[in-house]
Protein backbone atom coordinates (compact mmCIF):
# COMPACT_ATOMS: atom_id res chain seq x y z
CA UNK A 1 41.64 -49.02 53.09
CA UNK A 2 41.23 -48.36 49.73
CA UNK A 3 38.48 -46.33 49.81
CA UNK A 4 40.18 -44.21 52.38
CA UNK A 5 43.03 -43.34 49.94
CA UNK A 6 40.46 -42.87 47.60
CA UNK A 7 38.43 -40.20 49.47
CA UNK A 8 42.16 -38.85 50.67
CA UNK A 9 43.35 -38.25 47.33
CA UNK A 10 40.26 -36.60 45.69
CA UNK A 11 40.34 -34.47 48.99
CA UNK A 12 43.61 -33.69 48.41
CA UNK A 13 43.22 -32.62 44.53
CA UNK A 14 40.01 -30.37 45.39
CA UNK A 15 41.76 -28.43 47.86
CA UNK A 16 45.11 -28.09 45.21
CA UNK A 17 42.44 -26.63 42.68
CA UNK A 18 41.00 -24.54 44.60
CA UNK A 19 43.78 -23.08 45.53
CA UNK A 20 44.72 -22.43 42.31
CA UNK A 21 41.19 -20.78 41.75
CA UNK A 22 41.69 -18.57 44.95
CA UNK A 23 45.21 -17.62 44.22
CA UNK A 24 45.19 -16.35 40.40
CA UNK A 25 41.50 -15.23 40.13
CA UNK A 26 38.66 -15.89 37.64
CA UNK A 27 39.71 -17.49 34.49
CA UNK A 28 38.49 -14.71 31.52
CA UNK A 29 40.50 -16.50 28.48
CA UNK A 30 41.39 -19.77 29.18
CA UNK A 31 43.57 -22.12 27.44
CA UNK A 32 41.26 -23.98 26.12
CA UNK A 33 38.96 -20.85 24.90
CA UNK A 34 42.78 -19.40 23.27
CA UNK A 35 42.64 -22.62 21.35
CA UNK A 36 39.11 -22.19 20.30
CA UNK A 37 40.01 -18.63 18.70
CA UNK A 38 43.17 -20.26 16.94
CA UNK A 39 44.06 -23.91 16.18
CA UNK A 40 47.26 -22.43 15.86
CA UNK A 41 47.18 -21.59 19.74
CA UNK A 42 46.76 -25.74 20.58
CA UNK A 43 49.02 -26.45 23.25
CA UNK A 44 50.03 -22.92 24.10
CA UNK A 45 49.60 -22.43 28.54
CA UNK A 46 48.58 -18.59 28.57
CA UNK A 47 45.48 -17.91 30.42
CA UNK A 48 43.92 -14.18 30.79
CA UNK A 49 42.65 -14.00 34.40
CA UNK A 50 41.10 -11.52 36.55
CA UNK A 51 41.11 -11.30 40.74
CA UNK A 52 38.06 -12.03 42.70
CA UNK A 53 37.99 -8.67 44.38
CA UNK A 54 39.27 -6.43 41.24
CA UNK A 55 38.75 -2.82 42.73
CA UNK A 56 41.07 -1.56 40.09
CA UNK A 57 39.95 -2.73 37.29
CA UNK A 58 42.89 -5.08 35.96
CA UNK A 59 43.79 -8.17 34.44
CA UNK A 60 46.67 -10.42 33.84
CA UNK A 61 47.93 -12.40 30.58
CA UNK A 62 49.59 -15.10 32.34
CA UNK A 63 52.19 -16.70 29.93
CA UNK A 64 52.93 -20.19 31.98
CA UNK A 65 55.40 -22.96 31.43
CA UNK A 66 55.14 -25.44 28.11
CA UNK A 67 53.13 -28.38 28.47
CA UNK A 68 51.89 -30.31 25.61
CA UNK A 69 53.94 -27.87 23.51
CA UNK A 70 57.04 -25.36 22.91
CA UNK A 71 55.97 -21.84 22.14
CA UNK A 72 57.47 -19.36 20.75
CA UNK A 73 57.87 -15.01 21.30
CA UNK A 74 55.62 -15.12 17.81
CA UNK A 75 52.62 -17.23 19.60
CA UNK A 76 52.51 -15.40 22.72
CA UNK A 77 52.05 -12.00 20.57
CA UNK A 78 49.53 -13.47 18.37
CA UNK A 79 47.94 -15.01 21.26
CA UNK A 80 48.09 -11.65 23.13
CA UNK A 81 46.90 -9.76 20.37
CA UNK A 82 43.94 -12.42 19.92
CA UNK A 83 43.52 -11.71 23.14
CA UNK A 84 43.33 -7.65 23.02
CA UNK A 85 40.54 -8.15 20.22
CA UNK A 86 38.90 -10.51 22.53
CA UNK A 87 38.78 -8.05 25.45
CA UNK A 88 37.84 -5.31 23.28
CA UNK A 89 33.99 -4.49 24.68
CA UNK A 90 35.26 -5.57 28.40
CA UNK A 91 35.94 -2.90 31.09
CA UNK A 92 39.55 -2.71 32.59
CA UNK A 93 41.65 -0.44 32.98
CA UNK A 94 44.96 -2.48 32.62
CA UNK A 95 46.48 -5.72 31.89
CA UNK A 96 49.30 -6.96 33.06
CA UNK A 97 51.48 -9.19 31.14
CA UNK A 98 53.21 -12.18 33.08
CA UNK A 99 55.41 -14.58 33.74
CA UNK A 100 54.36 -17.49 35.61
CA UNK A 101 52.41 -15.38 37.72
CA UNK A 102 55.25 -12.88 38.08
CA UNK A 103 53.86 -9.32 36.72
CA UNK A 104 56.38 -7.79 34.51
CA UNK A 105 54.80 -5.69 32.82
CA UNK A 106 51.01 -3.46 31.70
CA UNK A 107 49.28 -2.25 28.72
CA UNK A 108 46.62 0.37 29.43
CA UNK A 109 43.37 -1.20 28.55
CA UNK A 110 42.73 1.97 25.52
CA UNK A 111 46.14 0.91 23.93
CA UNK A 112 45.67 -2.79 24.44
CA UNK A 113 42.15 -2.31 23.03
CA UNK A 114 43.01 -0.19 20.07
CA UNK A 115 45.81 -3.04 19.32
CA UNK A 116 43.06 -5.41 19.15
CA UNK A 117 40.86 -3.31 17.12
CA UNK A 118 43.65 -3.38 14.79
CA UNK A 119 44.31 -7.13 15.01
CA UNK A 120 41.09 -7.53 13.71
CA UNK A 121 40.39 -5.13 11.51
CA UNK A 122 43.60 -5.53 9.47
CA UNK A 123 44.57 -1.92 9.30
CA UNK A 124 48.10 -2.87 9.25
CA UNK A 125 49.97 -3.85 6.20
CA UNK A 126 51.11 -7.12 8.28
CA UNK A 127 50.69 -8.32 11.85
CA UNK A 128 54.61 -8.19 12.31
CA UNK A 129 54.16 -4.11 12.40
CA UNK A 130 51.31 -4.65 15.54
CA UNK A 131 54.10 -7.08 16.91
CA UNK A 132 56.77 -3.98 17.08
CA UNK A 133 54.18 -1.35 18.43
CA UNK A 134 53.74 -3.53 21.57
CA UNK A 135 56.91 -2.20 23.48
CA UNK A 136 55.98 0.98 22.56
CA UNK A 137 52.46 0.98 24.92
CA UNK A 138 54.17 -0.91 27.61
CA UNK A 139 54.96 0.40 31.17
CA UNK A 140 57.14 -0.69 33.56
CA UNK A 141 55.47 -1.74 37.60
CA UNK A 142 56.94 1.82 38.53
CA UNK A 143 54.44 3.37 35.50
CA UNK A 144 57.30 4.08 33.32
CA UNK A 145 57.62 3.21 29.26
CA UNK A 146 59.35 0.15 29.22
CA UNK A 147 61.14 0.93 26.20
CA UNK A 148 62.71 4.57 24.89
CA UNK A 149 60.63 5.69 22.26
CA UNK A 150 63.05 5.62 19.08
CA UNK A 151 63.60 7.85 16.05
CA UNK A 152 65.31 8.11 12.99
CA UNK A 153 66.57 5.20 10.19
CA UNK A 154 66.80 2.48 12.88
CA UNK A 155 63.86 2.95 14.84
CA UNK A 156 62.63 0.07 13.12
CA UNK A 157 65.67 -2.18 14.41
CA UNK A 158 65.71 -0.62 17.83
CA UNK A 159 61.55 -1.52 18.05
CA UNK A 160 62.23 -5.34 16.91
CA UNK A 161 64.90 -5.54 19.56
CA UNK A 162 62.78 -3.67 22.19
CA UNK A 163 59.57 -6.46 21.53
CA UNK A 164 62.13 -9.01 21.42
CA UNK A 165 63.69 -7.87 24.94
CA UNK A 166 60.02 -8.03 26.18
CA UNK A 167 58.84 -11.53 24.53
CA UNK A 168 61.89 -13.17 26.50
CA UNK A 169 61.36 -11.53 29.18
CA UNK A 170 58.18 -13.30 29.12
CA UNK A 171 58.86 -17.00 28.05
CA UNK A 172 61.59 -16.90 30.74
């Protein structure tokens, strides 16, 4: 009998995993390869993922629940920008961003490239400056900016408050 439940309950836990497998794709950045990049990034559940059958070329930064830890909208942009520098010699064409496997969001692959290119490179006085050019290369599912491009004194303000709309929108 209890070999039964045995056999029934490893049964049961291949077929919930592979599941998993099937439904979100092929793991490209996993959790445990995020970590690898930054010890900083222990305990964060974001996983880069692409589908089995990817005619179009696209990927998906899948920001999930918290686990072993709370993270915050300043980990999931260092972790996506980690990511972007990552991805950098990879062919796509977009990446969506998500929430718990909800698509919200893209980047086109030459702006989220070219934000990892300057991730790693440094080019920017600080990181927090790559933080508030995010909202500026993201679309919308209906391929419109997600935020209004902003002039002026305030643009500054208006882009902190647009990447701060869009990290919350992802942590949801």
């Amino acid at each position: 009998m209890v070999l039964i439940v045995l056999v029934l309950a490893l049964v049961v836990g291949h077929v919930m995993l592979s599941m998993d497998v099937v439904k979100h794709g092929r793991k490209v950045i996993s959790r445990v390869e995020l970590k690898n990049l930054d010890p900083a990034n222990n305990g964060i559940n974001i996983e880069v993922y692409e589908p089995w059958y990817n005619p179009d070329k696209v990927l998906s930064f899948n920001v999930m629940e918290p686990d072993e830890r709370d993270f915050d909208r300043f980990d999931v942009t260092r972790c996506l920008l980690q990511c972007a520098q990552q991805l950098g010699e990879r062919d796509f064409l977009r990446i969506y961003l998500c929430n718990k496997n909800d698509r919200l969001y893209y980047i086109n692959a030459e702006d989220f490239k070219r934000l990892g290119e300057q991730y790693k490179n440094g080019e920017t006085l600080n990181t927090l400056s790559l933080y508030v050019k995010l909202p500026q290369v993201t679309y919308t599912l209906n391929d419109s900016l997600a935020f209004p491009a902003h002039g002026g004194m305030l643009s500054s303000i208006s882009d902190a408050q647009d990447w701060n709309t869009m990290m919350s929108n992802l942590l949801r």
